[in-house]
C-alpha atoms as a PDB file:
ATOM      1  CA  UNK A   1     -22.578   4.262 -11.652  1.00  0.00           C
ATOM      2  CA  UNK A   2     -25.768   3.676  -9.739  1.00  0.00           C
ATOM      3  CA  UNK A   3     -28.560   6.398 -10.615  1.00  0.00           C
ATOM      4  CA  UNK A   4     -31.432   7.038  -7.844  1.00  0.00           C
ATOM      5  CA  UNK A   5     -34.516   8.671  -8.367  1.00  0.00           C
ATOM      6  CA  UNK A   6     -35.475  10.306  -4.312  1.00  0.00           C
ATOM      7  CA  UNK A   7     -39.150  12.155  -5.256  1.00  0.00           C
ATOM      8  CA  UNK A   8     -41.034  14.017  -2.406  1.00  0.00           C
ATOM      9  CA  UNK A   9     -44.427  15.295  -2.675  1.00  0.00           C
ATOM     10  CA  UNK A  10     -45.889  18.538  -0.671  1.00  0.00           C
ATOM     11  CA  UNK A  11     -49.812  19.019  -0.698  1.00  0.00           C
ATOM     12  CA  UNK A  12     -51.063  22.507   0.254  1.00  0.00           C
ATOM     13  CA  UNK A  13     -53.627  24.529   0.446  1.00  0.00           C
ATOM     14  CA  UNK A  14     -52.998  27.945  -1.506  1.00  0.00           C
ATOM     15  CA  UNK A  15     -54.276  31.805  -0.668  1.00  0.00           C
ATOM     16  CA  UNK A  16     -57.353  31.242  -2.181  1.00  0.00           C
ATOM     17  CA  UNK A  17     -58.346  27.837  -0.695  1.00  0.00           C
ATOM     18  CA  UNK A  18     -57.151  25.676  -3.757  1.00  0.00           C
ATOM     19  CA  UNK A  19     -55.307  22.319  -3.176  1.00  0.00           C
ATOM     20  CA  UNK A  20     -51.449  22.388  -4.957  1.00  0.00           C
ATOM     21  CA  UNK A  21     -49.548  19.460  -5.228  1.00  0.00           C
ATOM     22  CA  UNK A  22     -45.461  20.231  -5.613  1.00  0.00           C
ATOM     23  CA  UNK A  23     -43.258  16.934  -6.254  1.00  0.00           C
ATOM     24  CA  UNK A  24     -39.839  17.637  -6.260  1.00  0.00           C
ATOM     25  CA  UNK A  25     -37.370  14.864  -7.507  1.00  0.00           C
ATOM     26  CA  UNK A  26     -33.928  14.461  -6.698  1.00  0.00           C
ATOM     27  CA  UNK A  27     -30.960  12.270  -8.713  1.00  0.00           C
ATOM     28  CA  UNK A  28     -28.717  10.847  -6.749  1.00  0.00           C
ATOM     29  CA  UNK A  29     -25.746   9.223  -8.481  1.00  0.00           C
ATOM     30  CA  UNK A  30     -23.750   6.621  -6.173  1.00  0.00           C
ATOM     31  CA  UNK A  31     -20.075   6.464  -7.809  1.00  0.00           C
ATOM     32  CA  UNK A  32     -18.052   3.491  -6.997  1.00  0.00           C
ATOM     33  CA  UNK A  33     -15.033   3.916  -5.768  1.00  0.00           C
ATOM     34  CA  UNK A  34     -11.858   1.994  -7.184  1.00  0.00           C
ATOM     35  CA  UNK A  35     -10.315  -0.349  -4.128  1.00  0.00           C
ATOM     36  CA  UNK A  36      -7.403   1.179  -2.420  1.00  0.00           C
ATOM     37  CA  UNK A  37      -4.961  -1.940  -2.156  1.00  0.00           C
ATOM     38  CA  UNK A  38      -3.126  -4.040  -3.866  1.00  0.00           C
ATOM     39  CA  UNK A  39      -3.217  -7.655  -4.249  1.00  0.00           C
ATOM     40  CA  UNK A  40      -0.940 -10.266  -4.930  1.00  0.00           C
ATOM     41  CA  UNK A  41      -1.061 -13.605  -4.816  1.00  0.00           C
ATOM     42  CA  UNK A  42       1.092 -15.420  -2.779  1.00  0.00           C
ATOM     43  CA  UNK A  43       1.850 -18.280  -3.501  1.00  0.00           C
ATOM     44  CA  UNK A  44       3.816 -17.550  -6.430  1.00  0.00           C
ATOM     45  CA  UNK A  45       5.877 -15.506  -4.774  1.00  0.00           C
ATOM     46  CA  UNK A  46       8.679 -17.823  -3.940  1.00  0.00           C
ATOM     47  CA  UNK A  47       8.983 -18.874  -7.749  1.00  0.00           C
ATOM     48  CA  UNK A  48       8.602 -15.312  -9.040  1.00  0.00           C
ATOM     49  CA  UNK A  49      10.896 -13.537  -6.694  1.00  0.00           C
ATOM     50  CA  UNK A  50      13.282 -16.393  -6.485  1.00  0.00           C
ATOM     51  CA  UNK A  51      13.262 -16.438  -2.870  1.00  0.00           C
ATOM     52  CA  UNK A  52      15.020 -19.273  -1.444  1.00  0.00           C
ATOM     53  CA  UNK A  53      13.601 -19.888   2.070  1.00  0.00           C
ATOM     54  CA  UNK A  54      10.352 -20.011   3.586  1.00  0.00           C
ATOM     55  CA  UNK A  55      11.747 -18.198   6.421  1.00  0.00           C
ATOM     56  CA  UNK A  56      12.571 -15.343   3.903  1.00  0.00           C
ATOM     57  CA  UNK A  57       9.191 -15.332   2.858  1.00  0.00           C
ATOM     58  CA  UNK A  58       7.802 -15.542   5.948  1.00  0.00           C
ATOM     59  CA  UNK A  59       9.923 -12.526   6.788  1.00  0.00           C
ATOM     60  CA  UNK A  60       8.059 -10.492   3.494  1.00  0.00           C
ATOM     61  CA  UNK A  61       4.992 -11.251   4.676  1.00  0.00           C
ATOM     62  CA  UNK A  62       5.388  -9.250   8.042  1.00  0.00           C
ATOM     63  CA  UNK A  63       6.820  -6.677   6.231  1.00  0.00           C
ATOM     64  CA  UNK A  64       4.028  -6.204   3.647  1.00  0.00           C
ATOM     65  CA  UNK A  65       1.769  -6.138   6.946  1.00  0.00           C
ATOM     66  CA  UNK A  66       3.690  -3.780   8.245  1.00  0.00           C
ATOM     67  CA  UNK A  67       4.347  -1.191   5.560  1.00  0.00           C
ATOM     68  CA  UNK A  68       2.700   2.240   5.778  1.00  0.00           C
ATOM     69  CA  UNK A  69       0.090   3.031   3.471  1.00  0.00           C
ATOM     70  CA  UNK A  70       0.517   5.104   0.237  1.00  0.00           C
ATOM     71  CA  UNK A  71       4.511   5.204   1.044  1.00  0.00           C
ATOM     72  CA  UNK A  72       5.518   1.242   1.203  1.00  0.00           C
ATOM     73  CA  UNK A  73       7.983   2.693   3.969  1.00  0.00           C
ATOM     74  CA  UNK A  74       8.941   0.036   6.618  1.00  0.00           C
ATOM     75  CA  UNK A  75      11.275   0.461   9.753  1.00  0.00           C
ATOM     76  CA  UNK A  76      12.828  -2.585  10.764  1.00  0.00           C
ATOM     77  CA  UNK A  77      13.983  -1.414  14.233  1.00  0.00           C
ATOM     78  CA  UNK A  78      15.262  -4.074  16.916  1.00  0.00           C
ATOM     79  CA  UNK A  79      11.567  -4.333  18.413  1.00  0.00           C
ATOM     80  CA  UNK A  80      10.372  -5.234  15.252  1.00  0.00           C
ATOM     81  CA  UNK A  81      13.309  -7.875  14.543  1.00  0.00           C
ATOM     82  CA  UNK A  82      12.339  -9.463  17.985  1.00  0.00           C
ATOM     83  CA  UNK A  83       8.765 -10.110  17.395  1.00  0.00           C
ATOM     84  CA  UNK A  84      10.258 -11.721  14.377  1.00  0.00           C
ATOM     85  CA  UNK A  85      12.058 -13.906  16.106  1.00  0.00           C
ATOM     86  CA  UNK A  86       9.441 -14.967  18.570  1.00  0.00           C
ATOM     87  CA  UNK A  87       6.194 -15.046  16.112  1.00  0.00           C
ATOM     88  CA  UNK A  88       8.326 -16.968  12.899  1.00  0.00           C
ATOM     89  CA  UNK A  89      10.870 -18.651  15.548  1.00  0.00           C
ATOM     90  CA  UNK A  90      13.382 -17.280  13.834  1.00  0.00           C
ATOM     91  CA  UNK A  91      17.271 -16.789  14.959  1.00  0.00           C
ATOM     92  CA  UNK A  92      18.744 -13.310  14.178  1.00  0.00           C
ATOM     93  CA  UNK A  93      21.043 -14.544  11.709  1.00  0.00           C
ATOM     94  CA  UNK A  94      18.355 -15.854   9.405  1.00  0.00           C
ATOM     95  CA  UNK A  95      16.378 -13.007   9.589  1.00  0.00           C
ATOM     96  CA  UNK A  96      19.840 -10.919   9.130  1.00  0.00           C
ATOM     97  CA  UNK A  97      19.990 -12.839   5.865  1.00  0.00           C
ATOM     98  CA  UNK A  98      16.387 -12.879   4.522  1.00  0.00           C
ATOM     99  CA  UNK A  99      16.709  -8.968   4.658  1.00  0.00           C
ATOM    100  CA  UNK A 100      19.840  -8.905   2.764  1.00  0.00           C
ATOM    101  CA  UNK A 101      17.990 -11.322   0.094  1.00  0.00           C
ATOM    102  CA  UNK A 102      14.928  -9.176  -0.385  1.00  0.00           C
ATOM    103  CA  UNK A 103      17.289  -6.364  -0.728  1.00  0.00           C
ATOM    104  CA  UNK A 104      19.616  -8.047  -3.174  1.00  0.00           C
ATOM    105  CA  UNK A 105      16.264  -9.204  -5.127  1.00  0.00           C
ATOM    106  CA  UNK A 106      15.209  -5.420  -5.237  1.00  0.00           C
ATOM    107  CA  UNK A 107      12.036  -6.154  -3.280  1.00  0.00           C
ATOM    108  CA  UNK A 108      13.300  -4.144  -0.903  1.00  0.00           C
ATOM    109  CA  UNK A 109      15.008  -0.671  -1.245  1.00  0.00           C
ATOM    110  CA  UNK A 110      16.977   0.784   1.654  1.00  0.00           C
ATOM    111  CA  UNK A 111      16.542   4.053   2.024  1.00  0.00           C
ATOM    112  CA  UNK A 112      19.699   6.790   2.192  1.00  0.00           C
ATOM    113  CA  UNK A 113      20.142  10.293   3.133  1.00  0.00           C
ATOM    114  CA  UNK A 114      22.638  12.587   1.429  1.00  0.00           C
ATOM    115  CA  UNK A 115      25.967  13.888   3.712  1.00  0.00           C
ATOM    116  CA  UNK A 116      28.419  15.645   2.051  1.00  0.00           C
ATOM    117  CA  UNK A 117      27.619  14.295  -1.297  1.00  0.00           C
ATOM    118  CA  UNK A 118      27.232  10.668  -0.421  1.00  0.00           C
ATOM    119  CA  UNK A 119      24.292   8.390  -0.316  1.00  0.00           C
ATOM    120  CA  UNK A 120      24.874   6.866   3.309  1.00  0.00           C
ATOM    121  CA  UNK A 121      22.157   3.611   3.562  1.00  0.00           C
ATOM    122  CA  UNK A 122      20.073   4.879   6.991  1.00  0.00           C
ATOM    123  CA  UNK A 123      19.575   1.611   9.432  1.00  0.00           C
ATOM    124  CA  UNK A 124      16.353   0.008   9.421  1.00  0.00           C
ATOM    125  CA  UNK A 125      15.107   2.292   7.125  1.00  0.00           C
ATOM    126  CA  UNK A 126      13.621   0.321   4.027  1.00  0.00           C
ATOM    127  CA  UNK A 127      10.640   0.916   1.232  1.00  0.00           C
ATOM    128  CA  UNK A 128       9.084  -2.015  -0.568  1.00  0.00           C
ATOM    129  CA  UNK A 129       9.773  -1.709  -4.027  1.00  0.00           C
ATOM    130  CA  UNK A 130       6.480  -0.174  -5.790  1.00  0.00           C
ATOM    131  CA  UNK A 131       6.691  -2.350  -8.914  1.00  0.00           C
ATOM    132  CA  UNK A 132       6.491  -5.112  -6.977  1.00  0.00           C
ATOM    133  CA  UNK A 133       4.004  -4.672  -4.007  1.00  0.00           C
ATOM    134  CA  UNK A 134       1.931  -1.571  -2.739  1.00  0.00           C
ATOM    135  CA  UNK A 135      -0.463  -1.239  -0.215  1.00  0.00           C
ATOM    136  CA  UNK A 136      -2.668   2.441  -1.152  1.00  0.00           C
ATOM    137  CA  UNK A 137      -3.865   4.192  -3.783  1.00  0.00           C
ATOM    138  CA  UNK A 138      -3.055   4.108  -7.116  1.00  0.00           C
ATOM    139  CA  UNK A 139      -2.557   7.054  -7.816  1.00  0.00           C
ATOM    140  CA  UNK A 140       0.294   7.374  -5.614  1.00  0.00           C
ATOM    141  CA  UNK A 141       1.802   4.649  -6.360  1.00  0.00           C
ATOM    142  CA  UNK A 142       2.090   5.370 -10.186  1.00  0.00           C
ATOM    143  CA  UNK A 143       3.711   8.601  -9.247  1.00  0.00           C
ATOM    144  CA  UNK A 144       5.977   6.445  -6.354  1.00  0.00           C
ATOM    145  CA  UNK A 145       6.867   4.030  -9.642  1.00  0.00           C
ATOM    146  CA  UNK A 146       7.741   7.130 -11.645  1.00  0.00           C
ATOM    147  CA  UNK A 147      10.606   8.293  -9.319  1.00  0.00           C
ATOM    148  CA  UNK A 148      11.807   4.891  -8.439  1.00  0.00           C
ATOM    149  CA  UNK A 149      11.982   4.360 -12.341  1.00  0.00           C
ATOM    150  CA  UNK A 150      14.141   6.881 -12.376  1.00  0.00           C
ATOM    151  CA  UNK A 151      16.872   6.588 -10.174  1.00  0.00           C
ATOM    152  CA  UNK A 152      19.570   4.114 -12.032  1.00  0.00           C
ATOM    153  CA  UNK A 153      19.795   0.485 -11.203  1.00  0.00           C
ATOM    154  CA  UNK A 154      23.354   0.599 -10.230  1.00  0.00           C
ATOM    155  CA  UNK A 155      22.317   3.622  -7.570  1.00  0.00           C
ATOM    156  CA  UNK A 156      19.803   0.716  -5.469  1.00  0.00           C
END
């Protein structure tokens, strides 16, 4: 924490002619603020995750761009898939299987909605796996982690 000292001083003359001086001194503390990312480093990825293919990693880093803040949510729509394809010069297939790797891997988690008692996996619809990556505050995140941490491994 950074402390500042901001002192003013007021000279005036009172009702009966007499010069006052009044200083009047301020504190100001400047609290820093804790960063609101996360970073990992790269380059360790492949060997950490396992990931076989640059394409797939390639592939993760567009998603991690394009995650939304505090949620890790990411939909992969067809738009998205295309600028894939033209900005990695990628085929659909590959980037077909790269998703279904980063799922596999849990670095991905597709998301599901509940019909008639059944977890039905919605299209496109995927969260990047707080343990791994997260792009926001911490706070959130740690209370993200907690629910993921609880749903059982054979339910992802």
């Amino acid at each position: 924490m950074k402390r500042l000292i901001n002192s003013t001083e007021r000279k005036f003359y009172d009702e009966n002619g007499n010069l006052k001086v009044e200083t009047t001194a301020k504190t100001i503390v400047h609290k820093s603020v804790e960063d609101s990312f996360y970073m990992a480093f790269t380059n360790y990825i492949m060997w950490i995750y396992q990931v076989k293919s640059t394409a797939t990693l390639k592939i993760l880093y567009k998603i991690l761009e394009k995650a939304e803040f505090n949620t890790g949510r990411v939909d992969i729509t067809a738009g998205f898939r295309s600028q894939l394809e033209s900005e990695l010069d990628l085929c659909k297939s590959q980037i077909t299987k790269s998703l279904t790797e980063l799922t596999n891997k849990k670095v991905l988690i597709q998301q599901t909605q509940t019909k008639n008692g059944k977890e039905i996996p919605l299209k496109g619809c995927y969260m990047v796996n707080p343990e791994m990556f997260w792009k926001g505050d911490l706070k959130t995140r740690k209370e993200l982690k907690i629910t993921f941490e609880s749903i059982p491994e054979d339910d992802l």
